[in-house]
N, C-alpha and C. Protein backbone atom coordinates (compact mmCIF):
# COMPACT_ATOMS: atom_id res chain seq x y z
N UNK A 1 -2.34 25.08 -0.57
CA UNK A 1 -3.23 24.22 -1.34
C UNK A 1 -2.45 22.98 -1.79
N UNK A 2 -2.91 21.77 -1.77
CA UNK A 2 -2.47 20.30 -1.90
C UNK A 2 -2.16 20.72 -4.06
N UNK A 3 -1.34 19.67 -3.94
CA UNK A 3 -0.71 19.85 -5.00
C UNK A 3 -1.15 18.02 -5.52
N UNK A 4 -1.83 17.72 -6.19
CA UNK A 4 -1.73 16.44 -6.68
C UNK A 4 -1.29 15.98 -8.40
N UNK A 5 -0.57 15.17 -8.11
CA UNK A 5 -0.13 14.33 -9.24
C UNK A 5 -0.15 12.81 -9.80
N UNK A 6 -0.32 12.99 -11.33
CA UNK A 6 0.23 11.57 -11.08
C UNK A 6 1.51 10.85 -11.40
N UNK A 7 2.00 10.00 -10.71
CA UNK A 7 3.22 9.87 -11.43
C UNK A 7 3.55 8.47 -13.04
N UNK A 8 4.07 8.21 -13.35
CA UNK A 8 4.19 7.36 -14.83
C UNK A 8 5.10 6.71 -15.06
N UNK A 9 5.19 5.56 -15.45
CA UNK A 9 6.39 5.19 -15.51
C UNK A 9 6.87 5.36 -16.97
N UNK A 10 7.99 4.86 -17.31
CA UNK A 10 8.80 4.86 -18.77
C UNK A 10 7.94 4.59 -19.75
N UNK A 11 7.01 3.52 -19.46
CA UNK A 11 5.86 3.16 -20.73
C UNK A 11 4.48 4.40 -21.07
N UNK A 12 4.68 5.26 -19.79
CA UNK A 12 3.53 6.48 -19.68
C UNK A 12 2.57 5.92 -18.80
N UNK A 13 2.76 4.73 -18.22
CA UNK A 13 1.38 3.89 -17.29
C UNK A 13 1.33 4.88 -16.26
N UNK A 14 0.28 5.16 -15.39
CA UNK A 14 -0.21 5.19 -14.28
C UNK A 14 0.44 4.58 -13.20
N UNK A 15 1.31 4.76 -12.51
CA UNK A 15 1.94 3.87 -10.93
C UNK A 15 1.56 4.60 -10.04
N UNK A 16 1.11 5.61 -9.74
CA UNK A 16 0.94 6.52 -8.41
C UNK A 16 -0.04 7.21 -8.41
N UNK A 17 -0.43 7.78 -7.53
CA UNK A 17 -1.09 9.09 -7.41
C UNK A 17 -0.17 9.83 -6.24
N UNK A 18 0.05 11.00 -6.09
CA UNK A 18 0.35 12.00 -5.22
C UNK A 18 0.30 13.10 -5.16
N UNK A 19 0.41 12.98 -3.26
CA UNK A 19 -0.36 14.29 -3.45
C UNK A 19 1.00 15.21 -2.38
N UNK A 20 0.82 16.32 -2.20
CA UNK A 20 1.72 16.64 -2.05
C UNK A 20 1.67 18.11 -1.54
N UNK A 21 1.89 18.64 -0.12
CA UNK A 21 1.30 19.46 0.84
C UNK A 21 2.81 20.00 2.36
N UNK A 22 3.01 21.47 1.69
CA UNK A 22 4.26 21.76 3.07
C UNK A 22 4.91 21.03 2.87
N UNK A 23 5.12 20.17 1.92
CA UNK A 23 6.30 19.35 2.29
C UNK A 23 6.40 17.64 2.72
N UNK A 24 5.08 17.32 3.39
CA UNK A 24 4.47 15.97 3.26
C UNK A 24 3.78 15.44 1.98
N UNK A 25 4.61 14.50 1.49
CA UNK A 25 3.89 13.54 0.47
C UNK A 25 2.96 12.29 0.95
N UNK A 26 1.73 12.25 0.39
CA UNK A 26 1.04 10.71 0.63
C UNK A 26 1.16 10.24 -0.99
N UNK A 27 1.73 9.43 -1.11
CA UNK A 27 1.54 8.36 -2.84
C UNK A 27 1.67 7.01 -2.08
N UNK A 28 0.44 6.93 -3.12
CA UNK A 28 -0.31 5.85 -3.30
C UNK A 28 -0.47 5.30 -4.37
N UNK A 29 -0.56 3.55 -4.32
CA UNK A 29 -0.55 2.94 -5.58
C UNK A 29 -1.46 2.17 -5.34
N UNK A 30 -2.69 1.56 -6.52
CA UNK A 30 -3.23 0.27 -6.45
C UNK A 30 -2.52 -0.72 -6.80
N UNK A 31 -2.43 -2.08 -6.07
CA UNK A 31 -1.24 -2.89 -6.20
C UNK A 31 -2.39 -4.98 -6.58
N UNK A 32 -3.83 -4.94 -5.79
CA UNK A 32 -4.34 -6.26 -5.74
C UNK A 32 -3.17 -7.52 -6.17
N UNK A 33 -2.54 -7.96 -5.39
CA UNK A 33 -1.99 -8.88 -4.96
C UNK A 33 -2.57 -10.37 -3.39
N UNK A 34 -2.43 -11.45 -4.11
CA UNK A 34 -2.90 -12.34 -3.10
C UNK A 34 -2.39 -12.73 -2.18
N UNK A 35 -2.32 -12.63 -1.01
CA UNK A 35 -2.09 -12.53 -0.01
C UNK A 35 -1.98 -14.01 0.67
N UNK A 36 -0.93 -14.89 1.71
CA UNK A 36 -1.35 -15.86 2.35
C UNK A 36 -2.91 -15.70 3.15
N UNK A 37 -2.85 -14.54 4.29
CA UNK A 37 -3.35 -14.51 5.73
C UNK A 37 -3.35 -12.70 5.70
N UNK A 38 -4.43 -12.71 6.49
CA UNK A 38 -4.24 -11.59 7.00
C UNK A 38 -3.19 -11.20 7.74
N UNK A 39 -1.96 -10.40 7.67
CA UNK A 39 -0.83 -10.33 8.54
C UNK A 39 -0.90 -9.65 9.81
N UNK A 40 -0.22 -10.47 11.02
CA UNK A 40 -1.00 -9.85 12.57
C UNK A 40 -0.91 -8.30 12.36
N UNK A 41 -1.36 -8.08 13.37
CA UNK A 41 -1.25 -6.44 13.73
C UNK A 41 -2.17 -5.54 13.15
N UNK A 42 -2.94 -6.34 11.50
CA UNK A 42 -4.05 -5.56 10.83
C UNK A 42 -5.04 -5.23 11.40
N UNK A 43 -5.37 -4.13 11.40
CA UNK A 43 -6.63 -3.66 11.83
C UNK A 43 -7.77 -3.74 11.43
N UNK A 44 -8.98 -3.84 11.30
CA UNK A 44 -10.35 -3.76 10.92
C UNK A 44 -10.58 -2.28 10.47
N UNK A 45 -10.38 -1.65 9.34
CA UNK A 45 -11.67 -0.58 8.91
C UNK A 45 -13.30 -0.91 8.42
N UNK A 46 -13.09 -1.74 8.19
CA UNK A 46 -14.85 -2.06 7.79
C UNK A 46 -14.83 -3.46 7.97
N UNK A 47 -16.22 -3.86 8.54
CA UNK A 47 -16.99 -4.97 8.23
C UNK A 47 -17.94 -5.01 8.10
N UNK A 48 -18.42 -6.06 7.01
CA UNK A 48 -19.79 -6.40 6.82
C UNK A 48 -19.96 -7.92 6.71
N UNK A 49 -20.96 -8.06 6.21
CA UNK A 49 -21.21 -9.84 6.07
C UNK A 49 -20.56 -10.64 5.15
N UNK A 50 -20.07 -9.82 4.21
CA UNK A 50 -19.40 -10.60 2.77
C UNK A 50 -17.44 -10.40 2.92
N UNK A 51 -17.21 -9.60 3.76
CA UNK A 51 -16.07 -9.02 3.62
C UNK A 51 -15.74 -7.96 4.57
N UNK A 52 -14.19 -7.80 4.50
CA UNK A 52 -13.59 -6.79 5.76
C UNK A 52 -12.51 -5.83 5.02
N UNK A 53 -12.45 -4.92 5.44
CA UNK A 53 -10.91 -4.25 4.93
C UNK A 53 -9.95 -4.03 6.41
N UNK A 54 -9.11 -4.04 5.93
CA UNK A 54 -7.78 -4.26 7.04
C UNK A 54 -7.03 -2.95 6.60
N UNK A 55 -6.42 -2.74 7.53
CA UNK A 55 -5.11 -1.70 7.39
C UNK A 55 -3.81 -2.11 8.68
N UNK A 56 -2.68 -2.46 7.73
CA UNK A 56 -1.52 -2.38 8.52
C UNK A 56 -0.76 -1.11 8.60
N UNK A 57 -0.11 -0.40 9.25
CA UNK A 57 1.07 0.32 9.13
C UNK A 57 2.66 -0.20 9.78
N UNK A 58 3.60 0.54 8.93
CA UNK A 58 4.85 0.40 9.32
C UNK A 58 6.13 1.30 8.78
N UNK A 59 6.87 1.72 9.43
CA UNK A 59 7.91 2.46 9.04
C UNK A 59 8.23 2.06 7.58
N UNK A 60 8.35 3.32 7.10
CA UNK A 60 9.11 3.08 5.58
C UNK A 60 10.12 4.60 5.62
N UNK A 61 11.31 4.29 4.86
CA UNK A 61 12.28 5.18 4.70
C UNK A 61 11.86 6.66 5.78
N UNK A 62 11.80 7.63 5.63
CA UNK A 62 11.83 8.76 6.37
C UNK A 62 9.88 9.39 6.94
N UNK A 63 8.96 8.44 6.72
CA UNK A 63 7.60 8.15 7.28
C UNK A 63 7.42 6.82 7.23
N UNK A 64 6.16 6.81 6.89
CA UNK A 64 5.33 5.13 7.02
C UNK A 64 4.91 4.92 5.87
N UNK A 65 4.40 3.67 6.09
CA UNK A 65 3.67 3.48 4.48
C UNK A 65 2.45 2.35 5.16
N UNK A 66 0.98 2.11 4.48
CA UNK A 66 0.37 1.72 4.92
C UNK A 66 -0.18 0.75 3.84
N UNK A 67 -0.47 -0.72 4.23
CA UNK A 67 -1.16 -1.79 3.82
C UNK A 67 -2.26 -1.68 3.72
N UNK A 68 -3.14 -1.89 3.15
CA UNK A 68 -4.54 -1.94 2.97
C UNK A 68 -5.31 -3.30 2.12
N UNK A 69 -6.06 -4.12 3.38
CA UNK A 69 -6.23 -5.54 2.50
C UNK A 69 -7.55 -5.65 2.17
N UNK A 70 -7.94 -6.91 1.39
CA UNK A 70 -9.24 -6.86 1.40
C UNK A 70 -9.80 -8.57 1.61
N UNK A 71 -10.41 -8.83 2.82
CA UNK A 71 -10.90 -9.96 3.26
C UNK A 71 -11.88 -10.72 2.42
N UNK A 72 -12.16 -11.70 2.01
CA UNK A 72 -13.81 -12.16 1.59
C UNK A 72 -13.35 -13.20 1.91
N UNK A 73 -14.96 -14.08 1.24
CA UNK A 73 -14.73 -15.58 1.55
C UNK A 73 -13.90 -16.16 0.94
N UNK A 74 -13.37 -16.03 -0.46
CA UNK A 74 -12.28 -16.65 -1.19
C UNK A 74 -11.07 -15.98 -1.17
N UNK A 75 -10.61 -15.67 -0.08
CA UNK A 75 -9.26 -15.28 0.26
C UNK A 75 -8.77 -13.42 0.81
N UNK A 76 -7.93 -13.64 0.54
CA UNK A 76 -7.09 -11.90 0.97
C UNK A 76 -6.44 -11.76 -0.05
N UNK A 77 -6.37 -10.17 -0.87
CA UNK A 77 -6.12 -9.26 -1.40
C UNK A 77 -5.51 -8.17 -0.47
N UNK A 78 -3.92 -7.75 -0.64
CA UNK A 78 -3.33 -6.84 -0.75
C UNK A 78 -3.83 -5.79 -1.47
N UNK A 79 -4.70 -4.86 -2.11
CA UNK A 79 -4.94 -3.78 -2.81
C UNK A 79 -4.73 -2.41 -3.00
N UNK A 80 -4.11 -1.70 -1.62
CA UNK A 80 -3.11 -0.54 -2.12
C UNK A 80 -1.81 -0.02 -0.92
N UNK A 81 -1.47 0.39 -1.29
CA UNK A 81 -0.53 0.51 -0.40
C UNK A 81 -0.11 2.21 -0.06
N UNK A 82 0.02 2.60 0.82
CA UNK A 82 0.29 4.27 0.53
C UNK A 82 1.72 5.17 1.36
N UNK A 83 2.36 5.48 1.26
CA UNK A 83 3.15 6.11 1.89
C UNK A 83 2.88 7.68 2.30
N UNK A 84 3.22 7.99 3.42
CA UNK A 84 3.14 9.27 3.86
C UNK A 84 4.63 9.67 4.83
N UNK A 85 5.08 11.04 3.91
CA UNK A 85 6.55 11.15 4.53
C UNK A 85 6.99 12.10 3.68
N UNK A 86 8.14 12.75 3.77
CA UNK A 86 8.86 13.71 2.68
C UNK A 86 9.56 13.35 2.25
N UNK A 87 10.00 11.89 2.00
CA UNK A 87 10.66 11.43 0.75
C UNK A 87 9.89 11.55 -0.66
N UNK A 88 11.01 12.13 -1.66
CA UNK A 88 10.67 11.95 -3.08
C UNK A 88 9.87 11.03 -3.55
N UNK A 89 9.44 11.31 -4.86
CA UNK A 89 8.62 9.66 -4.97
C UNK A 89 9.78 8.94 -5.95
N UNK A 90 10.68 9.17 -6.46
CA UNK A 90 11.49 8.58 -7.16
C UNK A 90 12.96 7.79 -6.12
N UNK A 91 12.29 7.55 -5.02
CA UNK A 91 12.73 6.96 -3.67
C UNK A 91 11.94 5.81 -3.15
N UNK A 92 10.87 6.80 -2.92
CA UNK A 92 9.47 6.42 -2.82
C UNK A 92 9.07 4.94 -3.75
N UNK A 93 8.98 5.20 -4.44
CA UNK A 93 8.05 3.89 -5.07
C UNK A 93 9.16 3.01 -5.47
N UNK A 94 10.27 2.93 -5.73
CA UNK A 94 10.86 1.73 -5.89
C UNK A 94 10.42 0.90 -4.21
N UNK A 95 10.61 1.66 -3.29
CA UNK A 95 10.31 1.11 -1.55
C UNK A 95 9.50 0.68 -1.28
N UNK A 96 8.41 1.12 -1.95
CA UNK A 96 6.93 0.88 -2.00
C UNK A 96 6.98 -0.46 -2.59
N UNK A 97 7.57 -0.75 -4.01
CA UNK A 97 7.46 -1.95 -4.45
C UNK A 97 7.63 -2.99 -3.95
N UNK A 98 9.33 -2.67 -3.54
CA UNK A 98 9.88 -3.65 -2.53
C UNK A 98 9.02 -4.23 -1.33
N UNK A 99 8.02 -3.03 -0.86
CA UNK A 99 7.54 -3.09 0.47
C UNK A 99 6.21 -4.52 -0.06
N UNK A 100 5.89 -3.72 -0.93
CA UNK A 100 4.74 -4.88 -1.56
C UNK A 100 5.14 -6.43 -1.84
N UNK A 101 6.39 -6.83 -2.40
CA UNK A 101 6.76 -8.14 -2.86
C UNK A 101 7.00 -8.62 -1.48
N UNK A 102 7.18 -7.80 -0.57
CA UNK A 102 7.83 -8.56 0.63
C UNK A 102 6.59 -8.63 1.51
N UNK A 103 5.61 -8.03 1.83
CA UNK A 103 4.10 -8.03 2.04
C UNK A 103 3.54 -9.53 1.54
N UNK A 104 3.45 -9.61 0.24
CA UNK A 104 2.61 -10.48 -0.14
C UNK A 104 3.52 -12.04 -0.02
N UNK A 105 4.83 -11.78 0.00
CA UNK A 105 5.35 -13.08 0.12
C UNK A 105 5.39 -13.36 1.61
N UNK A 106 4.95 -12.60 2.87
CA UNK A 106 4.92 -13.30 4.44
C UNK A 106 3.80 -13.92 4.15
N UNK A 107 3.85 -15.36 4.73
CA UNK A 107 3.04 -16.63 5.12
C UNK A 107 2.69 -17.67 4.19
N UNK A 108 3.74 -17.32 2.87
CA UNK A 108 3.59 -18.27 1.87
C UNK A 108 4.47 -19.27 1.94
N UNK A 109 5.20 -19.09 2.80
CA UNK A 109 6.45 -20.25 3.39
C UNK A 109 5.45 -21.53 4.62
N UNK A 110 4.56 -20.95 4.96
CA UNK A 110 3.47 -21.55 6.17
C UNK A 110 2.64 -21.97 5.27
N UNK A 111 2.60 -22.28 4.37
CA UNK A 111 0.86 -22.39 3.21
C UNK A 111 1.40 -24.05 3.06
């Protein structure tokens, strides 16, 4: 049976959710950050007329971790990001962070 948590930081906030199964962790954070561009390689999970959601993936420490954007007419949103892998989360989410500042800062050098 999946084991879920959440995790907290020093102030008691909310930074994660995880979940946690055999030995594979998925944590996940909501992150909404603005984005230049959609970054290549994103995929389409939904479209409709007002808006799209995207999903990138890419290696992170010992699994992946996955992008998740959100398209409209007034721009792109970064909004969560998730890792899946058997690294700790006290590994885990500092990487995650990193993974995010460095996410949202490709194509702001092109703007």
């Amino acid at each position: 049976m999946p084991i879920v948590k959440t995790y907290v930081d020093e102030r008691g906030e909310p930074v994660a959710r995880i979940v946690e199964e055999d030995g594979t962790r998925v944590i996940s954070m909501d992150v909404f950050r603005e984005v230049a561009q959609v970054p290549e390689g994103a995929e389409a999970v939904e479209i409709t007329e007002r808006y799209r959601v995207l999903a990138r993936r890419r290696p992170l420490l010992g699994g992946f971790c996955e992008f998740v954007y959100f398209q409209f007419r007034g721009g792109v949103q970064l909004i969560n990001i998730k890792y899946v892998g058997p690294d700790d989360a006290e590994v885990v989410i500092p990487a995650l962070l990193k993974a995010v500042d460095e996410e949202a800062g490709r194509g702001k050098e092109d703007k």
